[in-house]
C-alpha atoms as a PDB file:
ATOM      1  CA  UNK A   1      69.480 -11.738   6.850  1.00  0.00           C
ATOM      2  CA  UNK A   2      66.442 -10.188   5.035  1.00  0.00           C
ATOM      3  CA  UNK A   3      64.945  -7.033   6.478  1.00  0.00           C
ATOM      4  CA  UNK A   4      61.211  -7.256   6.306  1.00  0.00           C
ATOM      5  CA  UNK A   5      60.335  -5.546   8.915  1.00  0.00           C
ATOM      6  CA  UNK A   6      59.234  -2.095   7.224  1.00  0.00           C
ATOM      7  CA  UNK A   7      57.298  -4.075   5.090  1.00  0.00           C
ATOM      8  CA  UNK A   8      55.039  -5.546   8.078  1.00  0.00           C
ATOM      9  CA  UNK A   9      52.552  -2.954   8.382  1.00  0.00           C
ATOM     10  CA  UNK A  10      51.652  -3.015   4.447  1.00  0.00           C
ATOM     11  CA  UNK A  11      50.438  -6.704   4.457  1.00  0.00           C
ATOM     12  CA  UNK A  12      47.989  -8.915   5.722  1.00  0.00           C
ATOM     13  CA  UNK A  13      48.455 -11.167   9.101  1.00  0.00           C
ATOM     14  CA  UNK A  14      52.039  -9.810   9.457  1.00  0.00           C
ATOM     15  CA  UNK A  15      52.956 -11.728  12.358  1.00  0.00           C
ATOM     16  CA  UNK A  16      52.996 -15.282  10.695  1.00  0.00           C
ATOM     17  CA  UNK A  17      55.944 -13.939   9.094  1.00  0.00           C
ATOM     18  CA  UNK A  18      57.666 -12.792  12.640  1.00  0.00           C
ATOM     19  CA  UNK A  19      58.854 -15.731  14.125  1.00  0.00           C
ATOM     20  CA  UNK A  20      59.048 -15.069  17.302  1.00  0.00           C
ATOM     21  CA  UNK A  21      56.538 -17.009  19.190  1.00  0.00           C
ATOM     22  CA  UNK A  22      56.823 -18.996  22.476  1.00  0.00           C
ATOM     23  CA  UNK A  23      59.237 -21.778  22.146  1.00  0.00           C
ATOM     24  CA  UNK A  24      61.058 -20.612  19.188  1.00  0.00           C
ATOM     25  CA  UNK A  25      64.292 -21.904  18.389  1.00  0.00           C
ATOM     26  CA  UNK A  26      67.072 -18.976  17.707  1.00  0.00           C
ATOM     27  CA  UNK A  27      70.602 -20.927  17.642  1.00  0.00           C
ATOM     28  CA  UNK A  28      73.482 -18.711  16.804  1.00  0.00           C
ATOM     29  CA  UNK A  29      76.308 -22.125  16.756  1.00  0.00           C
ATOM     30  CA  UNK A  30      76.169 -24.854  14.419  1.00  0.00           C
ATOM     31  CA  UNK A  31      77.994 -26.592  12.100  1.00  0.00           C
ATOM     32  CA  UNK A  32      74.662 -27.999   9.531  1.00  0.00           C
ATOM     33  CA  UNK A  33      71.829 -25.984   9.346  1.00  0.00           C
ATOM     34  CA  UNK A  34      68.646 -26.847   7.707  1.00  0.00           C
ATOM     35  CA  UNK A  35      65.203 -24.693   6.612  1.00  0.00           C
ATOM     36  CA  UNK A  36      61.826 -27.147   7.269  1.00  0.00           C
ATOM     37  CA  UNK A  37      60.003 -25.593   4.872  1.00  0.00           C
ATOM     38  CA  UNK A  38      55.824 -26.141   4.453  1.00  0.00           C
ATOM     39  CA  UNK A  39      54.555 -25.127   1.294  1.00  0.00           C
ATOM     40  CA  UNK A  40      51.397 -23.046   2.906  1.00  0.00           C
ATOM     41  CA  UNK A  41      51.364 -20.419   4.761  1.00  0.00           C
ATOM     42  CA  UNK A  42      51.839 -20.723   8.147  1.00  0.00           C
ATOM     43  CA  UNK A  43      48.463 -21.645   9.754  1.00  0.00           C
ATOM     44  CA  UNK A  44      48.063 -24.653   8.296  1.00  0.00           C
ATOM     45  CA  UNK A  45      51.835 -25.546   8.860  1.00  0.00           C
ATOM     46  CA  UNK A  46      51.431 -24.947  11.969  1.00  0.00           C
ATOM     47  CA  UNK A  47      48.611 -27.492  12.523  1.00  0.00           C
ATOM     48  CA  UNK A  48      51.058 -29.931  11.070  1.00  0.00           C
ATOM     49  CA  UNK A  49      52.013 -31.873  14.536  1.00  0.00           C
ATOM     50  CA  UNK A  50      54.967 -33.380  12.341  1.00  0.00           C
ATOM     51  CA  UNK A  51      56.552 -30.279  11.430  1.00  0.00           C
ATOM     52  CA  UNK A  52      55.841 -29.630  15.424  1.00  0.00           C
ATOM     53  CA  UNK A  53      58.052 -33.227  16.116  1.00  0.00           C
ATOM     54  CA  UNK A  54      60.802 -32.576  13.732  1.00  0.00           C
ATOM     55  CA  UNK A  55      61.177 -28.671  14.856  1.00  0.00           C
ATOM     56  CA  UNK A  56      62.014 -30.492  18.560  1.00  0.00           C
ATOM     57  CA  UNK A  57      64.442 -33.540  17.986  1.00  0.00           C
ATOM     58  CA  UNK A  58      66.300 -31.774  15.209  1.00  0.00           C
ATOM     59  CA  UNK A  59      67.208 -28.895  17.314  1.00  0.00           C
ATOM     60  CA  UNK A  60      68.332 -30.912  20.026  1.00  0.00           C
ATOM     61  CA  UNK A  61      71.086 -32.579  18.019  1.00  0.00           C
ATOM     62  CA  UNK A  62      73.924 -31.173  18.930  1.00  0.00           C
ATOM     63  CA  UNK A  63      75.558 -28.869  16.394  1.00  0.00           C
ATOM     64  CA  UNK A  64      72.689 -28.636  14.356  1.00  0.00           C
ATOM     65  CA  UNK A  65      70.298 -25.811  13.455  1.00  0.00           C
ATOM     66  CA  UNK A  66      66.573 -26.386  12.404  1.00  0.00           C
ATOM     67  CA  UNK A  67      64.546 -23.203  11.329  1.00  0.00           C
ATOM     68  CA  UNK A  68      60.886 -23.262   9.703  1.00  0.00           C
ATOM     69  CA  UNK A  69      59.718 -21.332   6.446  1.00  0.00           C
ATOM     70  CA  UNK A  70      56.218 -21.108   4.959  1.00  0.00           C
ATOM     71  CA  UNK A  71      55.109 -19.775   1.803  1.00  0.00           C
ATOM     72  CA  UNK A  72      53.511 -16.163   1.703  1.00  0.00           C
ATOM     73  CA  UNK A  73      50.286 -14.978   1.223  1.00  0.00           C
ATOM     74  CA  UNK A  74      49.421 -13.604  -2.520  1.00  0.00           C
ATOM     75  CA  UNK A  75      50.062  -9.828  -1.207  1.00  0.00           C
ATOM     76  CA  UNK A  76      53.892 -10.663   0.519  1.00  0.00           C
ATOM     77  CA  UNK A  77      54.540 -13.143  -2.262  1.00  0.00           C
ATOM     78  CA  UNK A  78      54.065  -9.566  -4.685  1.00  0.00           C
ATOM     79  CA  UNK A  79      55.827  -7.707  -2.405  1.00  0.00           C
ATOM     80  CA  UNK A  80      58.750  -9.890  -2.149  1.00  0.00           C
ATOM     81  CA  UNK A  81      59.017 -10.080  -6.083  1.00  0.00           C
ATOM     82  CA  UNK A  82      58.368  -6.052  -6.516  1.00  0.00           C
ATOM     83  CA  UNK A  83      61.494  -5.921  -3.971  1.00  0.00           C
ATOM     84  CA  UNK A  84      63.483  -8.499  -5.106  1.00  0.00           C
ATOM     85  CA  UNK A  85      63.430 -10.261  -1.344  1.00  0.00           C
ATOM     86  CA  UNK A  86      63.952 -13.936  -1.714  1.00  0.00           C
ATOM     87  CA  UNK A  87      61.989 -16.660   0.390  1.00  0.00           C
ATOM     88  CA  UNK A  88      63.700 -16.795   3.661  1.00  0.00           C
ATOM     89  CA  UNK A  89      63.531 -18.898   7.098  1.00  0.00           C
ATOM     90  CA  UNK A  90      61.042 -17.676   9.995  1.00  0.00           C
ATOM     91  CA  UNK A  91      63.476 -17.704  12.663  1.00  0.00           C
ATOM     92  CA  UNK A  92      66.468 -15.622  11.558  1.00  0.00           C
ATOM     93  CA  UNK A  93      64.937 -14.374   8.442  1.00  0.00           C
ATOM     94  CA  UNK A  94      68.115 -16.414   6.369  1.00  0.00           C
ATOM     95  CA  UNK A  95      67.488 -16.370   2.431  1.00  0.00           C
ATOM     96  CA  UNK A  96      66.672 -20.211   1.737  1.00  0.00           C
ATOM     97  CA  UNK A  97      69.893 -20.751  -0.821  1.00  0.00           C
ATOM     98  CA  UNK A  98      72.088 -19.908   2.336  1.00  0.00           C
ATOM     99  CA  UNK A  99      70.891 -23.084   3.999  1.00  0.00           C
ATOM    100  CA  UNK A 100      73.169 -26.196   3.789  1.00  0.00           C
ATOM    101  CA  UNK A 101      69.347 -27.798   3.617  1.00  0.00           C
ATOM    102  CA  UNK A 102      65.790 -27.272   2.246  1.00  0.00           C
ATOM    103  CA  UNK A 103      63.256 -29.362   3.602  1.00  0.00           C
ATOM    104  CA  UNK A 104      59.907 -29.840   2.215  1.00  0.00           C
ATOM    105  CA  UNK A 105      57.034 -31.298   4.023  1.00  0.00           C
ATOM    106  CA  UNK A 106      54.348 -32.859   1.579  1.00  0.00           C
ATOM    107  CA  UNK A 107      51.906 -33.579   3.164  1.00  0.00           C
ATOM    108  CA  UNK A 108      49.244 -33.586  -0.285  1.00  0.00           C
ATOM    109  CA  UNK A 109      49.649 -33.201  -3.574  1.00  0.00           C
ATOM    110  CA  UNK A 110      48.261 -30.021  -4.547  1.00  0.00           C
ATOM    111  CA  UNK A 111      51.046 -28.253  -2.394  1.00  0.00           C
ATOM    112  CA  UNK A 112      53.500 -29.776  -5.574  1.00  0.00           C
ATOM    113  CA  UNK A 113      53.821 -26.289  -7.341  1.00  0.00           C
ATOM    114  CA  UNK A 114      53.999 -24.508  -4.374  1.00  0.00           C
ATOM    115  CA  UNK A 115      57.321 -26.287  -3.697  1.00  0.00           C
ATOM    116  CA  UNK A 116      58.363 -24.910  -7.338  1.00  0.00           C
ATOM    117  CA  UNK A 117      56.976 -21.342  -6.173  1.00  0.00           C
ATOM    118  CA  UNK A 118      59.349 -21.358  -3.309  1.00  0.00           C
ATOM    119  CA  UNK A 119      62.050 -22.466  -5.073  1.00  0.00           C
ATOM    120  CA  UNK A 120      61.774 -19.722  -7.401  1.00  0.00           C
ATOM    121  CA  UNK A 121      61.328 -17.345  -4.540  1.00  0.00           C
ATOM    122  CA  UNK A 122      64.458 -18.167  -2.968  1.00  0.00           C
ATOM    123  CA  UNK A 123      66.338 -17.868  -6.502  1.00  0.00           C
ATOM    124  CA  UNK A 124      67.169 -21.513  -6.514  1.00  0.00           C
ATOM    125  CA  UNK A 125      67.058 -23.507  -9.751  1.00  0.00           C
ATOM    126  CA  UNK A 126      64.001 -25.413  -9.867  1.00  0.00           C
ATOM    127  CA  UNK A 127      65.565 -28.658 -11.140  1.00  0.00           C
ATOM    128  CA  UNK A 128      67.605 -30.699  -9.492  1.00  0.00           C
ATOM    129  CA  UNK A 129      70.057 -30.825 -12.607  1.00  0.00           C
ATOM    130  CA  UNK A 130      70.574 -26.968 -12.814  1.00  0.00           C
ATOM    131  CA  UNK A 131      71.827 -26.744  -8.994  1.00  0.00           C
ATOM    132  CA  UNK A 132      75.483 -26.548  -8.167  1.00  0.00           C
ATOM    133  CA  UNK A 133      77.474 -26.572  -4.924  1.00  0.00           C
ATOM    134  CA  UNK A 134      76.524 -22.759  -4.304  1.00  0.00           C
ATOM    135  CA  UNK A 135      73.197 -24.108  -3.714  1.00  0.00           C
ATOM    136  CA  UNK A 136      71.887 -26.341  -0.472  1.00  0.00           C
ATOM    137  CA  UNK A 137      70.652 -29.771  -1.075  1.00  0.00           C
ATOM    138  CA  UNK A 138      66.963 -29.750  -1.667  1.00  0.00           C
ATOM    139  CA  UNK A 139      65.290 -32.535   0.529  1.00  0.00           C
ATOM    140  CA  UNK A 140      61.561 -33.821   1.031  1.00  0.00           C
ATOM    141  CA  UNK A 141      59.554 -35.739   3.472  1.00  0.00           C
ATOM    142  CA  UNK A 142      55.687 -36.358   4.460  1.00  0.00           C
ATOM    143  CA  UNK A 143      52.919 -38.493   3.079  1.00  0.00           C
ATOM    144  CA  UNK A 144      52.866 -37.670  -0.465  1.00  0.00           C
ATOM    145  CA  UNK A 145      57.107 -39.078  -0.493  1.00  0.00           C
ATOM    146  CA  UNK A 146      55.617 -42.625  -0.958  1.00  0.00           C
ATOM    147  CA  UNK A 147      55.311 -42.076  -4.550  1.00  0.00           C
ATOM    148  CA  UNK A 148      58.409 -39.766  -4.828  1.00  0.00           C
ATOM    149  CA  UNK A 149      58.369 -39.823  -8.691  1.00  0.00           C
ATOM    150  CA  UNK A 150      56.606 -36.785  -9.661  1.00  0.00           C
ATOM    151  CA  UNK A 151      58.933 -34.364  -7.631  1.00  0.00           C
ATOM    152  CA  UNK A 152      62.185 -36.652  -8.293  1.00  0.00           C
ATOM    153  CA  UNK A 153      63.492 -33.644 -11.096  1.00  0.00           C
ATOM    154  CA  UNK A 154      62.932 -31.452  -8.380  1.00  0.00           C
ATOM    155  CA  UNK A 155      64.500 -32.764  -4.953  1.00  0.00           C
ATOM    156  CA  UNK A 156      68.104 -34.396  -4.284  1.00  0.00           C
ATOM    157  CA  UNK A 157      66.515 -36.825  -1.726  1.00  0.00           C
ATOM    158  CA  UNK A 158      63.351 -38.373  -0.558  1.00  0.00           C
ATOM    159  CA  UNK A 159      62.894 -39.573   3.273  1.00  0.00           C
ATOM    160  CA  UNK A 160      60.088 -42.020   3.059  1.00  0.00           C
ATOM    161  CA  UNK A 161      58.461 -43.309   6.164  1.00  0.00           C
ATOM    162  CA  UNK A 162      58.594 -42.310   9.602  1.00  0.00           C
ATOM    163  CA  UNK A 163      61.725 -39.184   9.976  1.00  0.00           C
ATOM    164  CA  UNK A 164      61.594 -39.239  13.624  1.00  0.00           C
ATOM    165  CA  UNK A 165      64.544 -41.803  13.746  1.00  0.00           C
ATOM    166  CA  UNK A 166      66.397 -41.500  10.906  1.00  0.00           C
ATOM    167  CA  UNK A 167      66.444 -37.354  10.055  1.00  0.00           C
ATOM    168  CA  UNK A 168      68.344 -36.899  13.387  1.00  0.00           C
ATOM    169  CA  UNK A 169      70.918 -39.385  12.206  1.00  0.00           C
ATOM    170  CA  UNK A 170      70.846 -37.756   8.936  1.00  0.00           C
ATOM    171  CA  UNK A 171      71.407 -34.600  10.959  1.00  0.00           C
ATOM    172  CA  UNK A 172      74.281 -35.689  12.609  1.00  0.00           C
ATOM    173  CA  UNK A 173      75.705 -37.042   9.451  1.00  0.00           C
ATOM    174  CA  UNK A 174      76.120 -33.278   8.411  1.00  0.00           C
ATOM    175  CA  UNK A 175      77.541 -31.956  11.157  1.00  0.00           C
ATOM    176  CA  UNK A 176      79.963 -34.527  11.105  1.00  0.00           C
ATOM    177  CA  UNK A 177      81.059 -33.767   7.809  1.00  0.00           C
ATOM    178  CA  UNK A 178      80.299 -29.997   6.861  1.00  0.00           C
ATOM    179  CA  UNK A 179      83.110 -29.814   4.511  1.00  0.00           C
ATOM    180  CA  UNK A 180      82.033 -32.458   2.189  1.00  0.00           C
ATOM    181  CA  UNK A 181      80.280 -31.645  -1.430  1.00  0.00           C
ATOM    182  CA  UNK A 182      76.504 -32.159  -1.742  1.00  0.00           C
ATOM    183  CA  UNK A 183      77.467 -35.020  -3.717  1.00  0.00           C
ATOM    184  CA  UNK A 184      80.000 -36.515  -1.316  1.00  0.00           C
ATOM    185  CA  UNK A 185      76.984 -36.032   1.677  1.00  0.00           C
ATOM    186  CA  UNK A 186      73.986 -38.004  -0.424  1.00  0.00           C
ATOM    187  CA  UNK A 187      76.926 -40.629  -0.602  1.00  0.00           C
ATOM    188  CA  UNK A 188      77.515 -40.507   3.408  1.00  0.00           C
ATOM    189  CA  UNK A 189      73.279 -41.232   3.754  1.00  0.00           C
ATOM    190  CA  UNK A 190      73.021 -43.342   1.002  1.00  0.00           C
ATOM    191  CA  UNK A 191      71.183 -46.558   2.406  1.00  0.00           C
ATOM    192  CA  UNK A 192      69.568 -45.271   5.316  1.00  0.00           C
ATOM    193  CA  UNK A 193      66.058 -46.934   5.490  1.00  0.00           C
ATOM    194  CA  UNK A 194      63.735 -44.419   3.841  1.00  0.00           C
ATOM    195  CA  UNK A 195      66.352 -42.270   2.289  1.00  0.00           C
ATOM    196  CA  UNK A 196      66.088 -42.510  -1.468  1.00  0.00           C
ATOM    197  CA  UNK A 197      68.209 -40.313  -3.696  1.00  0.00           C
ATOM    198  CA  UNK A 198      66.853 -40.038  -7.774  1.00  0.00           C
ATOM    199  CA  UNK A 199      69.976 -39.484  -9.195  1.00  0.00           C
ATOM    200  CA  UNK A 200      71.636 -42.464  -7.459  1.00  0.00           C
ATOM    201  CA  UNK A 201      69.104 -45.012  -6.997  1.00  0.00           C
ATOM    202  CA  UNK A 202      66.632 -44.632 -10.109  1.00  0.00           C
ATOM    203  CA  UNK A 203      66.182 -48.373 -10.335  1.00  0.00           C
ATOM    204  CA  UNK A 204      66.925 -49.206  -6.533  1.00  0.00           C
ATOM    205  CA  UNK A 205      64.033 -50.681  -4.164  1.00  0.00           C
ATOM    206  CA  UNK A 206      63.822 -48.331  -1.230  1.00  0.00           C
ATOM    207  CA  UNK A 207      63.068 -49.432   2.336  1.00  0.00           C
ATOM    208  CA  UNK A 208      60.608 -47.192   3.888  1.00  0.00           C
ATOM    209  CA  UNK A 209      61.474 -45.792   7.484  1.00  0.00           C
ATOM    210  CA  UNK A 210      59.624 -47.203  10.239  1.00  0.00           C
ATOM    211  CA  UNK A 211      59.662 -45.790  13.853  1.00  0.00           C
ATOM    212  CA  UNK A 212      59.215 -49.170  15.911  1.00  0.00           C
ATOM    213  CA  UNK A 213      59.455 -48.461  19.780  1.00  0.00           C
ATOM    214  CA  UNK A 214      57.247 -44.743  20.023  1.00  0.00           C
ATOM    215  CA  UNK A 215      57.837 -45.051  23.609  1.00  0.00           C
ATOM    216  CA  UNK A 216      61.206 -43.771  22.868  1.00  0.00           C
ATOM    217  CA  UNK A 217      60.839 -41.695  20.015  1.00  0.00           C
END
């Protein structure tokens, strides 16, 4: 757990980096846990009414833990690399490289390097190649994953489409199987529609995920 609290009164808008608002999700069991991270800071994640969706039906599979991260204004950012306090989760305040998962939501381009800027935050290696199994698997989802290729160095896998159906079952994948290897868990979702993995399917065509009853979703 990061300490940031002493640090509150020395920045601007310190509560966005609080977490404790109405609603919040603070789960102390699980067996997966995963940080939804939005590269912005958090007023315009907020707005995001996926982020809102996933933040719900995650945390209600059983066993699982979902917490939220956003990236820091310019003066906490500074802060945080004058200290030496890596990017953490909203919710428990959890360095991001202690996650089994690291979501990103890309929602439009120009939020690319701010992935890269988190990354480096958290004291994760930036490509995909560099990471071993001390690290969590690096994930991504939103809009902008319809053309995955110009973040596939970057990100272990891709869910492309609609994640309201199948990033629960993803979810419950991991809890299933905690003990397996980040390689041995891309195998496990590995053909789920919308889940495409670069360093396993380069050449392979990728169904996107559809939601098809919203009624029930």
């Amino acid at each position: 757990m990061v300490d940031i609290e002493k640090y509150l009164l020395s920045v601007e808008m310190p509560i966005q980096y609080m977490g404790n608002e109405v609603n919040s999700i603070h789960k102390k069991e699980f067996k997966a846990n995963m940080c939804l991270f939005f590269p912005d800071i958090y007023e315009v994640g907020m707005s995001n009414l996926g982020i809102r969706i996933l933040y719900d039906i995650l945390n209600k599979v059983d066993g699982f833990s979902l917490e939220r991260g956003f990236s820091p204004l310019e003066d906490m950012e500074a802060l945080m690399r004058e200290k030496k306090i890596p990017m953490f989760s909203l919710e428990s305040k959890t360095p991001l490289k202690e996650f089994d998962v690291v979501g990103f939501s890309l929602s439009y381009e120009m939020s690319y390097t701010n992935v890269l800027n988190a990354l480096d935050l958290a004291g994760i290696p930036i490509r995909s190649e560099d990471r071993g199994e001390e690290y969590p698997l690096i994930m991504a989802g939103g809009t902008c994953t319809v053309n995955p290729v110009p973040m596939s160095r970057f990100i272990d896998y891709f869910v492309i489409g609609d994640g309201e159906d199948v990033m629960p079952e993803i979810a419950r994948i991991f809890v299933d199987n905690p003990d397996k290897t980040n390689v041995g868990k891309l195998e496990l979702i590995r053909g789920l529609d919308g889940v495409y993995i670069p360093k396993l399917d380069k050449d392979k065509r990728i169904k996107k995920a559809i939601v098809h009853n919203l009624d029930s979703t």
